[in-house]
N, C-alpha and C. Protein backbone atom coordinates (compact mmCIF):
# COMPACT_ATOMS: atom_id res chain seq x y z
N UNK A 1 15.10 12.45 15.73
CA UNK A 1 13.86 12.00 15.11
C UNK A 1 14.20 11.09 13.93
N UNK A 2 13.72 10.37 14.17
CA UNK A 2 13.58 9.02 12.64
C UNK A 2 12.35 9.06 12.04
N UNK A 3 12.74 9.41 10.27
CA UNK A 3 11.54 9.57 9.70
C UNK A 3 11.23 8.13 8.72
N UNK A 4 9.52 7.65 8.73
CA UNK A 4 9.48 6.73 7.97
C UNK A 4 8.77 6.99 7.27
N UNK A 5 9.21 6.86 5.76
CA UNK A 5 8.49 6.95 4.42
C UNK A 5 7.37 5.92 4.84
N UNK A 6 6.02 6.34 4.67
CA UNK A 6 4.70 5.23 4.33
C UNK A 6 4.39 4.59 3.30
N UNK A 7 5.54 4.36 2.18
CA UNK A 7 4.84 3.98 1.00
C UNK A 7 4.69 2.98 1.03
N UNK A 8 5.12 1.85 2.34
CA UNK A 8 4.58 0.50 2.45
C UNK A 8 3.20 0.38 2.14
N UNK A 9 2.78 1.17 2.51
CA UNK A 9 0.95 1.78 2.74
C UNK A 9 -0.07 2.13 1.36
N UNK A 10 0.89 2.77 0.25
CA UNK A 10 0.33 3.63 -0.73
C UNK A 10 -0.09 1.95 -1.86
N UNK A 11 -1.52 1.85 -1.85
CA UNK A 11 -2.18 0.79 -2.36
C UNK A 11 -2.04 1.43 -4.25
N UNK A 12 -1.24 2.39 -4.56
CA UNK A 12 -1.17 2.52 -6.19
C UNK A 12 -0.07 2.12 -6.26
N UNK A 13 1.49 1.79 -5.22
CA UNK A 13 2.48 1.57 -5.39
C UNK A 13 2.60 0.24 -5.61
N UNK A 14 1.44 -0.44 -5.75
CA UNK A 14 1.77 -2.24 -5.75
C UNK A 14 2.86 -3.06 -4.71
N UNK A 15 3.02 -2.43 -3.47
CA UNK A 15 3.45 -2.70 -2.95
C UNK A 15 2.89 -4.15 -1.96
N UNK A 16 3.35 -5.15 -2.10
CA UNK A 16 2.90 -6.48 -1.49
C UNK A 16 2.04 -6.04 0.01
N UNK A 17 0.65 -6.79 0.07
CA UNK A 17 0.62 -5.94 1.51
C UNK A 17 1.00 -6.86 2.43
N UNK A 18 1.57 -7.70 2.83
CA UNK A 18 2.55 -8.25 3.49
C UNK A 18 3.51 -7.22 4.28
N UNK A 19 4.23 -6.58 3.34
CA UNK A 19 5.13 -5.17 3.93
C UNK A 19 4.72 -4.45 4.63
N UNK A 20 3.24 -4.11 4.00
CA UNK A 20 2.56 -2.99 4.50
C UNK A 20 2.46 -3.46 6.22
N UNK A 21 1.83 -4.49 6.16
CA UNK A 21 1.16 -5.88 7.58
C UNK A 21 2.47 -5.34 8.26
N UNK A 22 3.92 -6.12 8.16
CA UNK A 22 5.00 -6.12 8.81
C UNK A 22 5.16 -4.39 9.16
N UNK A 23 5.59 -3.58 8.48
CA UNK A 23 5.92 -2.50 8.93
C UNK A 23 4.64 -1.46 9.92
N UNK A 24 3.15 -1.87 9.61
CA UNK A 24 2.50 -1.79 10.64
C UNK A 24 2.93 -2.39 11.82
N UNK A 25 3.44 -3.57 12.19
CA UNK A 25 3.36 -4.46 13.53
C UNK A 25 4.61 -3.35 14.50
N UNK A 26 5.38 -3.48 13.30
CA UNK A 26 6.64 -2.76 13.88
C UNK A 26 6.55 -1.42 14.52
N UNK A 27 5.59 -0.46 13.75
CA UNK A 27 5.06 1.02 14.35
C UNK A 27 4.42 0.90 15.56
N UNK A 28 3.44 -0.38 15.60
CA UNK A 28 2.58 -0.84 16.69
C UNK A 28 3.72 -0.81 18.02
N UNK A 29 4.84 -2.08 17.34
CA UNK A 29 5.38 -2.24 18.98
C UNK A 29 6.35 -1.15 19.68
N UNK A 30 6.63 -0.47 18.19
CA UNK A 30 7.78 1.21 19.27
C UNK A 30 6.49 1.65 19.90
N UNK A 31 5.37 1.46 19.48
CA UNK A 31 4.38 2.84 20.19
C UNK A 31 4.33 2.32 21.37
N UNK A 32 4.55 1.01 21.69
CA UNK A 32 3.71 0.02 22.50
C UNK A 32 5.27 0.19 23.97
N UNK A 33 6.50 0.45 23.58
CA UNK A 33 7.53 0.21 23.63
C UNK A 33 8.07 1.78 24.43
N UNK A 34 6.83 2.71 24.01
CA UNK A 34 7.07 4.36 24.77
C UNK A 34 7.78 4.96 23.30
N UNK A 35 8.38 4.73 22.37
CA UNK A 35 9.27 5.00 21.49
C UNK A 35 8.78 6.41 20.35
N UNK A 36 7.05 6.78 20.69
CA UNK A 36 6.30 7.35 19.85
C UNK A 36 7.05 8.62 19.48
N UNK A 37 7.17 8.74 20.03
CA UNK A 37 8.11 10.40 20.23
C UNK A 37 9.00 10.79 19.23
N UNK A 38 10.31 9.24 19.32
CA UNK A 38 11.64 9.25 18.63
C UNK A 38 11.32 9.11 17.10
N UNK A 39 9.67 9.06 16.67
CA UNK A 39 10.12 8.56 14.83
C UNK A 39 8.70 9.70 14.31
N UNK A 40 8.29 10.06 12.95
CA UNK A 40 7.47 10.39 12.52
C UNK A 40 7.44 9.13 11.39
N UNK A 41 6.42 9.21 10.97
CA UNK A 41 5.68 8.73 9.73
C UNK A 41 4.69 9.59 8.69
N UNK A 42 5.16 9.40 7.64
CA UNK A 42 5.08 9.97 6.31
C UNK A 42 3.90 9.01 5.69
N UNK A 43 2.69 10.31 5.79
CA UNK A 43 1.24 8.96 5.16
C UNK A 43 1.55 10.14 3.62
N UNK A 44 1.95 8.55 2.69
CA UNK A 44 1.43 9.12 1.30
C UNK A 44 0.16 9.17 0.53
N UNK A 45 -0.13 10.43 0.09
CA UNK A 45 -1.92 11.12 -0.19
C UNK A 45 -2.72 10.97 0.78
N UNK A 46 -3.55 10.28 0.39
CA UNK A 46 -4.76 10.15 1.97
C UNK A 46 -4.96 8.89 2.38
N UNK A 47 -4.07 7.83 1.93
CA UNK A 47 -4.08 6.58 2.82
C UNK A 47 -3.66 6.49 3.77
N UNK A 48 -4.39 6.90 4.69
CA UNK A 48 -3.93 6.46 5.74
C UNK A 48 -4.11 5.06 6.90
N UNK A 49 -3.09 4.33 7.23
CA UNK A 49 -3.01 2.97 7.66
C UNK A 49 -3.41 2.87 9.03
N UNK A 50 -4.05 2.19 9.47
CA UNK A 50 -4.85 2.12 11.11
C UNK A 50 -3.46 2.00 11.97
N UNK A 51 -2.89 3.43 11.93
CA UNK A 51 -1.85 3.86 13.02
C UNK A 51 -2.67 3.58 14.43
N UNK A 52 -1.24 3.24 15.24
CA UNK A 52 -1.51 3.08 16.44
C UNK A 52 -1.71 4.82 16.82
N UNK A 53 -2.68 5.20 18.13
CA UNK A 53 -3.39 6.82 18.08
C UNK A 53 -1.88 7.35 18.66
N UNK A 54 -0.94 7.10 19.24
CA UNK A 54 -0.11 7.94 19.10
C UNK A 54 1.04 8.20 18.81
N UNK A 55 1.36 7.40 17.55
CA UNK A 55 1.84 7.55 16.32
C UNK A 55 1.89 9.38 15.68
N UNK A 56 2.93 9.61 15.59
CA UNK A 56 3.13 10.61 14.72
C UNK A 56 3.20 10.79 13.02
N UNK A 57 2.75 11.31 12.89
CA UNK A 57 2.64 11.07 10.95
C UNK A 57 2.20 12.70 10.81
N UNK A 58 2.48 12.65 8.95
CA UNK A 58 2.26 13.97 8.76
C UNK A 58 2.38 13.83 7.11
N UNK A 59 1.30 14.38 6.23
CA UNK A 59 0.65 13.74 5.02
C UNK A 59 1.51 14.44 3.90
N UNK A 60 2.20 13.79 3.20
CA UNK A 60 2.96 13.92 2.08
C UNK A 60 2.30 13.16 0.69
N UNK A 61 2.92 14.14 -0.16
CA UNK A 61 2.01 13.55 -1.47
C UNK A 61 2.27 12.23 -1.83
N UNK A 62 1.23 11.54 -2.60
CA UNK A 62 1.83 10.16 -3.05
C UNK A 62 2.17 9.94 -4.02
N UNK A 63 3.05 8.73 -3.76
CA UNK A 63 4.23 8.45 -4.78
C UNK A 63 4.39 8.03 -6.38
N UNK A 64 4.79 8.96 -7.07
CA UNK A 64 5.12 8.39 -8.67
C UNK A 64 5.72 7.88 -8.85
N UNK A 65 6.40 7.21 -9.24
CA UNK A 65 7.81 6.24 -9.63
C UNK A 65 8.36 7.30 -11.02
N UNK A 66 7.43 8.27 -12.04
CA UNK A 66 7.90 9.18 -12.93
C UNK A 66 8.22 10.00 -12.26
N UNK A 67 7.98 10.76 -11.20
CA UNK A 67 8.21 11.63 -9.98
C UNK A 67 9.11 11.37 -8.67
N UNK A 68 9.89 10.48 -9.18
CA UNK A 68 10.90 9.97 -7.98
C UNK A 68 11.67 11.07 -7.58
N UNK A 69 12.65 12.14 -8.87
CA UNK A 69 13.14 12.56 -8.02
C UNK A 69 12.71 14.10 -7.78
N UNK A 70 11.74 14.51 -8.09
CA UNK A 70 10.85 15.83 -7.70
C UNK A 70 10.47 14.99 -5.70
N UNK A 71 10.19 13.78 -5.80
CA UNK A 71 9.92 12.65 -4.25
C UNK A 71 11.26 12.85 -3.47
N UNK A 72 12.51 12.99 -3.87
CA UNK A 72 13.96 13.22 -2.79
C UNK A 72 13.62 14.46 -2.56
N UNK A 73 12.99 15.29 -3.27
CA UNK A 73 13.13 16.75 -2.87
C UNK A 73 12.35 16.87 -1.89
N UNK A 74 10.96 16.13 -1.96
CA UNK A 74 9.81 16.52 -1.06
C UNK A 74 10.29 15.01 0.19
N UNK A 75 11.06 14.47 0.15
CA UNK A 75 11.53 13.56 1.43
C UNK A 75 12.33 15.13 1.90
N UNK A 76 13.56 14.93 1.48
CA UNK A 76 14.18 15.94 2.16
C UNK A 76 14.05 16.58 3.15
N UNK A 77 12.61 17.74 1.71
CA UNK A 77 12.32 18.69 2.86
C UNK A 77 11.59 18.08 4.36
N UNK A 78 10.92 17.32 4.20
CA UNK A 78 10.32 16.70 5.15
C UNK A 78 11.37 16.41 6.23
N UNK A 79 11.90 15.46 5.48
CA UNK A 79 13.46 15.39 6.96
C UNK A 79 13.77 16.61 7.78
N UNK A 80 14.01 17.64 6.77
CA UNK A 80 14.28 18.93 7.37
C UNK A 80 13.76 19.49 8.61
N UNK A 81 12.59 19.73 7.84
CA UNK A 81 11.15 20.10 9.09
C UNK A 81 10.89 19.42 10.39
N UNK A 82 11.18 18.17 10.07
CA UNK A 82 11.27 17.01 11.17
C UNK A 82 12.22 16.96 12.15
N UNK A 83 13.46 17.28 11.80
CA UNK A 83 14.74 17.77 11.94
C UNK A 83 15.59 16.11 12.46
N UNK A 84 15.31 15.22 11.03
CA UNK A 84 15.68 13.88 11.00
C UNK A 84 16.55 13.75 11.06
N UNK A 85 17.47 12.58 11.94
CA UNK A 85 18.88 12.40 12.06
C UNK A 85 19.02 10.87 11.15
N UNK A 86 17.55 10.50 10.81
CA UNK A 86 18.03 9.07 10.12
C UNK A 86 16.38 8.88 9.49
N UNK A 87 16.28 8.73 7.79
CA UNK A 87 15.59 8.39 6.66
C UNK A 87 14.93 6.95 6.91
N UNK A 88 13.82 6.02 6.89
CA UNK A 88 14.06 4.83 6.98
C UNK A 88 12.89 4.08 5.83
N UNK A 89 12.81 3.95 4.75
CA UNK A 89 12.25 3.76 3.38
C UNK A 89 11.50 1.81 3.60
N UNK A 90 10.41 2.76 3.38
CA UNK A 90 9.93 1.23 3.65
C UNK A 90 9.69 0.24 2.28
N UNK A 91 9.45 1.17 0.96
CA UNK A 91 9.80 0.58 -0.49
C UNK A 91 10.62 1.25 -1.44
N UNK A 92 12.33 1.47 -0.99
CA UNK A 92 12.95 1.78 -1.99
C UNK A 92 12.79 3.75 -2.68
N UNK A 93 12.83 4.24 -1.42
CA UNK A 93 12.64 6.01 -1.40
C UNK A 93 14.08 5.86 -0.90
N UNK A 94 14.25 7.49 -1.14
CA UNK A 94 15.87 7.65 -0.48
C UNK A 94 15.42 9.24 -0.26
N UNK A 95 16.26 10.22 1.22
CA UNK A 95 16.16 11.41 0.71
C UNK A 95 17.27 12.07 0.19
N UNK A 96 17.36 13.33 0.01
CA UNK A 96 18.70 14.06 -0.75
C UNK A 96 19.53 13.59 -0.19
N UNK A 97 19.62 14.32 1.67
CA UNK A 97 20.71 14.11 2.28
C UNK A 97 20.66 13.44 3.65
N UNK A 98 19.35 13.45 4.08
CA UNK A 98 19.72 12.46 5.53
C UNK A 98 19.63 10.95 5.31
N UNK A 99 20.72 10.65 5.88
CA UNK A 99 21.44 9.39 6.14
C UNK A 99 19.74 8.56 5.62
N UNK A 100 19.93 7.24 4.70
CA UNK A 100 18.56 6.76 5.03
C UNK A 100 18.95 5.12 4.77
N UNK A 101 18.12 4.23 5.56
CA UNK A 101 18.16 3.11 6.00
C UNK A 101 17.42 2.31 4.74
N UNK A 102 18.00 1.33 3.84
CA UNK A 102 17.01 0.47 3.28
C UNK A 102 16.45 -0.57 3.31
N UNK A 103 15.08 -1.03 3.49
CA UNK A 103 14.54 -2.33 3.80
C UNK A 103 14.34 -3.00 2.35
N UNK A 104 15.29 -4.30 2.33
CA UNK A 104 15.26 -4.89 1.08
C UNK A 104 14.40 -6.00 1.43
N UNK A 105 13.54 -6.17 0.23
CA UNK A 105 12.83 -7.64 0.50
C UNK A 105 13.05 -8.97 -0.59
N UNK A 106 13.65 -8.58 -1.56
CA UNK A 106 13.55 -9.38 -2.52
C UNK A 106 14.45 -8.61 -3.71
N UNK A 107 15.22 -9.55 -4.51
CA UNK A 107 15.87 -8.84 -5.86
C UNK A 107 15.71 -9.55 -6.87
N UNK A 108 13.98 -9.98 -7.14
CA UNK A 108 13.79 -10.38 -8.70
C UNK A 108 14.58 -9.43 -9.45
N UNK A 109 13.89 -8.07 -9.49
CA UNK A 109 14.45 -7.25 -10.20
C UNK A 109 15.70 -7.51 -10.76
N UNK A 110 16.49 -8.34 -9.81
CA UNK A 110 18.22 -7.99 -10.13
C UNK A 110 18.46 -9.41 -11.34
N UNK A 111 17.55 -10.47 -10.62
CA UNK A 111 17.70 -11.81 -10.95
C UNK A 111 17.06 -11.61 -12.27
N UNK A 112 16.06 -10.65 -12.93
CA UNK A 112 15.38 -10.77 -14.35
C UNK A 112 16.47 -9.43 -14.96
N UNK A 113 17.19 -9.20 -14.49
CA UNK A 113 17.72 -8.28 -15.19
C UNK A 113 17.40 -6.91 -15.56
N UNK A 114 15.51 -6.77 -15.01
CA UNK A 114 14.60 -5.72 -15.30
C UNK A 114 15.98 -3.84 -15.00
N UNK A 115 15.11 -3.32 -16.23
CA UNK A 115 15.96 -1.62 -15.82
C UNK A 115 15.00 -0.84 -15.67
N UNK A 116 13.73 -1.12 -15.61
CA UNK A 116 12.68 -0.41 -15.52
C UNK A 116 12.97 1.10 -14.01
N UNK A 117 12.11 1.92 -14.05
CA UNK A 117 12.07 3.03 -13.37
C UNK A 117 11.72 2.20 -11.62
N UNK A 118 10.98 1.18 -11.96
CA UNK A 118 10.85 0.61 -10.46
C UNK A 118 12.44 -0.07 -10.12
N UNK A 119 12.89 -0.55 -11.09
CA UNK A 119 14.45 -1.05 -10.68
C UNK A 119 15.05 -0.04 -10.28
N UNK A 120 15.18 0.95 -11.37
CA UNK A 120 16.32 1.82 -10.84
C UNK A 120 16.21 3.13 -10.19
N UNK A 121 15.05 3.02 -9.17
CA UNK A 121 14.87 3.36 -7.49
C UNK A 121 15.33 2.33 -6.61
N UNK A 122 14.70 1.32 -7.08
CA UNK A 122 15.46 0.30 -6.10
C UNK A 122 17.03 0.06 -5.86
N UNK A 123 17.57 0.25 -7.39
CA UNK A 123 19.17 0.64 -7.20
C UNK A 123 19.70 1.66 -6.41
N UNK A 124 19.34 2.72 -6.78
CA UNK A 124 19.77 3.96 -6.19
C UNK A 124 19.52 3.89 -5.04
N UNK A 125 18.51 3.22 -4.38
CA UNK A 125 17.73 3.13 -2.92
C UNK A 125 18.96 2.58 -2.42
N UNK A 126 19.07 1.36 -2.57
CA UNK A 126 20.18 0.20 -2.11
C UNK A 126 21.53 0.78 -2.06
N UNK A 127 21.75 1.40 -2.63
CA UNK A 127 23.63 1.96 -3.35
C UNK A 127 23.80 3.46 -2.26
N UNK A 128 22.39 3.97 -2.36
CA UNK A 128 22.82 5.27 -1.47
C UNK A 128 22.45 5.39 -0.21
N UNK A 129 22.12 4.33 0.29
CA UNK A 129 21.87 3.66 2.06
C UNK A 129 22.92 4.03 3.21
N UNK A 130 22.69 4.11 3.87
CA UNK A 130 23.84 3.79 5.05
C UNK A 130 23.81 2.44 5.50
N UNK A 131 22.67 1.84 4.97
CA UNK A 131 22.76 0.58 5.63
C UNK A 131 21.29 -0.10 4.86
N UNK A 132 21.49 -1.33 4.86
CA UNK A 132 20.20 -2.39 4.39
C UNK A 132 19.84 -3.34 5.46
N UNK A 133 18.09 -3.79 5.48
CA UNK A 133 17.73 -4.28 6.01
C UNK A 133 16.94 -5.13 5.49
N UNK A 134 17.21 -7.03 5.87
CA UNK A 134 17.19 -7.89 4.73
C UNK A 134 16.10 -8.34 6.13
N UNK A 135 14.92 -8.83 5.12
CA UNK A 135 14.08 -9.93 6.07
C UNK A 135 14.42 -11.24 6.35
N UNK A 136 15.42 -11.66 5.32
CA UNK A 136 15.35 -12.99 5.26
C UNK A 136 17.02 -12.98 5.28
N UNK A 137 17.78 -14.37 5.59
CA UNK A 137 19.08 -14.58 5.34
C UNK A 137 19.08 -14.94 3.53
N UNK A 138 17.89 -15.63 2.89
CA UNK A 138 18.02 -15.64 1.56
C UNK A 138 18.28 -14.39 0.97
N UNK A 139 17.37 -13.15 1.34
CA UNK A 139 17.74 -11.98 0.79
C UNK A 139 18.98 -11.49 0.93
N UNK A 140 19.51 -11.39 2.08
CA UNK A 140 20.88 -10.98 2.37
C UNK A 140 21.73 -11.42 1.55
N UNK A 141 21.78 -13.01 1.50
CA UNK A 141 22.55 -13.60 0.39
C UNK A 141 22.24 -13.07 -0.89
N UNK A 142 21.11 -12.83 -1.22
CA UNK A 142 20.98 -12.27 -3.18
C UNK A 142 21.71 -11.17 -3.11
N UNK A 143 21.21 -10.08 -1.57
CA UNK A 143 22.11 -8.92 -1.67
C UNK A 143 23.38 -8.38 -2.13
N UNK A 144 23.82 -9.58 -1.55
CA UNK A 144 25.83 -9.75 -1.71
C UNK A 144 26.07 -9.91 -2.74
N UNK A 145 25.53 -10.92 -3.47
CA UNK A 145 25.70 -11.38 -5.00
C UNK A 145 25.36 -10.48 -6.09
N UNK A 146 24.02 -9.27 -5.62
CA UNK A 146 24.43 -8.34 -6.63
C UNK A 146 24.76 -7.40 -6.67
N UNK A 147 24.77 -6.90 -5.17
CA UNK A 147 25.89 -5.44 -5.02
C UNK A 147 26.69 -6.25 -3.61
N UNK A 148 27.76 -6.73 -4.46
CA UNK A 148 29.36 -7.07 -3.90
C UNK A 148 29.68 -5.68 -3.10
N UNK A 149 30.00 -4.43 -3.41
CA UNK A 149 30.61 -3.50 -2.98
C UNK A 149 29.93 -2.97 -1.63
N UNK A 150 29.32 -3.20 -1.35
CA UNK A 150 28.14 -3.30 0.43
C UNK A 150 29.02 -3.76 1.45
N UNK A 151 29.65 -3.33 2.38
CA UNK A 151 30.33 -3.52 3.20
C UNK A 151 29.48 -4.96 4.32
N UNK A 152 29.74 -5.38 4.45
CA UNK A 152 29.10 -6.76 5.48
C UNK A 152 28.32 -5.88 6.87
N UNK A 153 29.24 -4.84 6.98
CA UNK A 153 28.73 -3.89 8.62
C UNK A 153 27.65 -3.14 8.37
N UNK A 154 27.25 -2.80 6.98
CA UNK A 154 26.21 -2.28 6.51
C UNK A 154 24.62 -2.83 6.26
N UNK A 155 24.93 -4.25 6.07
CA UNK A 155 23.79 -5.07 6.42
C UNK A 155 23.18 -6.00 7.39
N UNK A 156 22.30 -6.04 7.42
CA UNK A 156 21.80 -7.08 9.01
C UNK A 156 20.33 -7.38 8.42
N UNK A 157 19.98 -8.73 8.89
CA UNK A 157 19.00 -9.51 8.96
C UNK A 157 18.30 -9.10 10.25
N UNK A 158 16.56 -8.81 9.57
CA UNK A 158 15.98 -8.63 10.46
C UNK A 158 14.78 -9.43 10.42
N UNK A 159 14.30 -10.37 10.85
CA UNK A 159 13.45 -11.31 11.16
C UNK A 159 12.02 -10.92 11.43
N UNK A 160 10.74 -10.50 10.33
CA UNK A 160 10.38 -9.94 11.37
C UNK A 160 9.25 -11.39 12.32
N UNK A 161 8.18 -10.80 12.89
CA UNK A 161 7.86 -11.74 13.58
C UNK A 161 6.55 -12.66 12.99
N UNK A 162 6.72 -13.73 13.66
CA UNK A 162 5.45 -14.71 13.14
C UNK A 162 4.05 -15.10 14.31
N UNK A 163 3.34 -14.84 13.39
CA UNK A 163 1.64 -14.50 14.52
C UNK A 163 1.87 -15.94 14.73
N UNK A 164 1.35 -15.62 15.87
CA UNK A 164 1.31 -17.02 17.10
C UNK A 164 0.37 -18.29 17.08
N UNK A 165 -0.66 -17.74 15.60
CA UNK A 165 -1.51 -18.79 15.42
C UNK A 165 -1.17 -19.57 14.50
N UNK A 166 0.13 -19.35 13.79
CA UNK A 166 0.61 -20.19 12.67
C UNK A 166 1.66 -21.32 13.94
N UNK A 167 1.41 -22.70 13.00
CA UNK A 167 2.07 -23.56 13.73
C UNK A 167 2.73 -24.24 12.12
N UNK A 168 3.90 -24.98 13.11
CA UNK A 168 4.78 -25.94 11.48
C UNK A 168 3.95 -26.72 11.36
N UNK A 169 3.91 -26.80 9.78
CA UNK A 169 3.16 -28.11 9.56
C UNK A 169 3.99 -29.43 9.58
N UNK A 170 2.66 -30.60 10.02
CA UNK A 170 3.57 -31.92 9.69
C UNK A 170 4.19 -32.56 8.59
N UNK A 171 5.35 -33.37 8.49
CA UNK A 171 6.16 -33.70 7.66
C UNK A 171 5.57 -33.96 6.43
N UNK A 172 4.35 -34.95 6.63
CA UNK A 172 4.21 -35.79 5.28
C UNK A 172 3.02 -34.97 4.55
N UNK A 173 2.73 -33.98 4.97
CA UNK A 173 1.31 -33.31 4.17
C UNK A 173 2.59 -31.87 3.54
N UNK A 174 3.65 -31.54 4.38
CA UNK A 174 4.66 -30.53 3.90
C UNK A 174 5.40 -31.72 2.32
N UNK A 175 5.55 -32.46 2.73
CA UNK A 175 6.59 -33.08 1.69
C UNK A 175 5.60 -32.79 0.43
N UNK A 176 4.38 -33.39 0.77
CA UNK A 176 3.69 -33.32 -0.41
C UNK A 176 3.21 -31.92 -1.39
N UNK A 177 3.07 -31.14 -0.61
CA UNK A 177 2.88 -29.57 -0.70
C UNK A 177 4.24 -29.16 -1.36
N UNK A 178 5.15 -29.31 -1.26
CA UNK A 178 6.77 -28.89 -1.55
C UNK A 178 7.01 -29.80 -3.06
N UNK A 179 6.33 -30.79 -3.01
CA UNK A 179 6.41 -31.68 -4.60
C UNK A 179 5.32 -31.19 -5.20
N UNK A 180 4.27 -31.06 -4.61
CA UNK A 180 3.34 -30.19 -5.90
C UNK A 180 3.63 -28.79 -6.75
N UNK A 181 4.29 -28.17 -5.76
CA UNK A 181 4.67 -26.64 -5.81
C UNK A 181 6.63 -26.59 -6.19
N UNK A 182 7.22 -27.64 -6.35
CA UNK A 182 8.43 -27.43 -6.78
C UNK A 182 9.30 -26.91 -5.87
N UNK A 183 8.97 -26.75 -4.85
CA UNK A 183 9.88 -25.91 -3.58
C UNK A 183 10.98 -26.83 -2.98
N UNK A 184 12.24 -26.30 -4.22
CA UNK A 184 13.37 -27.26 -3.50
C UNK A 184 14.06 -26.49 -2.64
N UNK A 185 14.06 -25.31 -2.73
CA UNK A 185 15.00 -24.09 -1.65
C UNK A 185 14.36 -24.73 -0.29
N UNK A 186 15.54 -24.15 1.38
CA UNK A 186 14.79 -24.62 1.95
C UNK A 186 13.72 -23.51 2.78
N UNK A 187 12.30 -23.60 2.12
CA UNK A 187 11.72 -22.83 3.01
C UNK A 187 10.71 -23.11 4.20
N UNK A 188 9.99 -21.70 4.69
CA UNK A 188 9.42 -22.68 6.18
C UNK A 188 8.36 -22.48 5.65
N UNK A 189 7.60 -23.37 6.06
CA UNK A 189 6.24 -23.27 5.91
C UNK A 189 5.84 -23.10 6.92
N UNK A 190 4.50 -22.15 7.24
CA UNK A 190 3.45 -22.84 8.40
C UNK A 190 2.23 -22.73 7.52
N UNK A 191 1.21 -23.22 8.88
CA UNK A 191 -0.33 -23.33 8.61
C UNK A 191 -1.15 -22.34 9.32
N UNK A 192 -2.27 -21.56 9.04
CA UNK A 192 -2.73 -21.55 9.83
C UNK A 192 -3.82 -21.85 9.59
């Protein structure tokens, strides 16, 4: 059994809902895929996210960031009960002891230098992983640059997917959009 923390979901965690969007699509396509069986999901308090109906979940309290680690205790146990062979944190949770997977999206944090209690979950998240999961090859790259000691076999780029109604935009309305907005990195744009 693979357990997934919901705090993509928990609308007090300020969590981008972008994440939330992506890690829905992803629950959608194991369900879609027969896979319902192999994972549970962890709804924190009473938000609960328009799960696909046979989706497994099971309601755990929601998340403090002052209460992080009273939160490993109550992951844990959860793993336990579940009888999890693999953790998979959708914003920077970890449990005591089963193995757990981290989805990184971004390391302002690392780049402002911030030490705040939201950083240093996100540290500990990242450092006590079995493994990270970068959306982007940009992230991967910040990854490396600020925790060097991450073995290369430990991380992988995972892409997720792009709705079918976004198309590239054309050159000369992008050029202009990219000089208004300063966007010298190279990123993609679409439209929809």
């Amino acid at each position: 059994m693979i357990v997934i923390d919901g705090l993509a979901w928990q609308s007090s965690a300020k969590v981008p809902p972008i994440i939330g969007q992506t890690w829905l699509k992803l629950v959608e396509q194991w369900v879609t895929d027969g896979k319902a069986q192999d994972f549970a999901i962890l709804v924190r308090g009473e938000e609960m996210p328009p799960l696909p109906k046979d989706a497994f979940f099971s309601y755990i309290p929601a998340y403090k960031y002052e209460e992080a680690e009273e939160d490993r205790f109550g992951l844990q146990s959860a793993c336990d009960q579940l009888d999890a062979k693999l953790f998979v944190s959708t914003h920077y949770t970890v449990a005591l002891k089963t193995p757990s997977i981290a989805a990184v999206y971004d390391l302002q944090a690392e780049k402002l230098e911030r030490n705040d209690l939201v950083a240093q979950e996100k540290k500990l998240s990242i450092l006590t992983s079995v493994a990270c999961l970068c959306f982007s090859d940009w992230v991967l790259r910040d990854l490396k640059s600020y925790y060097p000691g991450i073995p290369s076999d430990m991380t992988r780029v995972v892409y997720p997917g792009i709705h079918s109604d976004l198309r590239m935009i054309s050159p000369l309305p992008l050029k202009k959009f990219r000089q208004e907005h300063g966007l010298e990195r190279p990123y993609v744009i679409f439209r929809a």
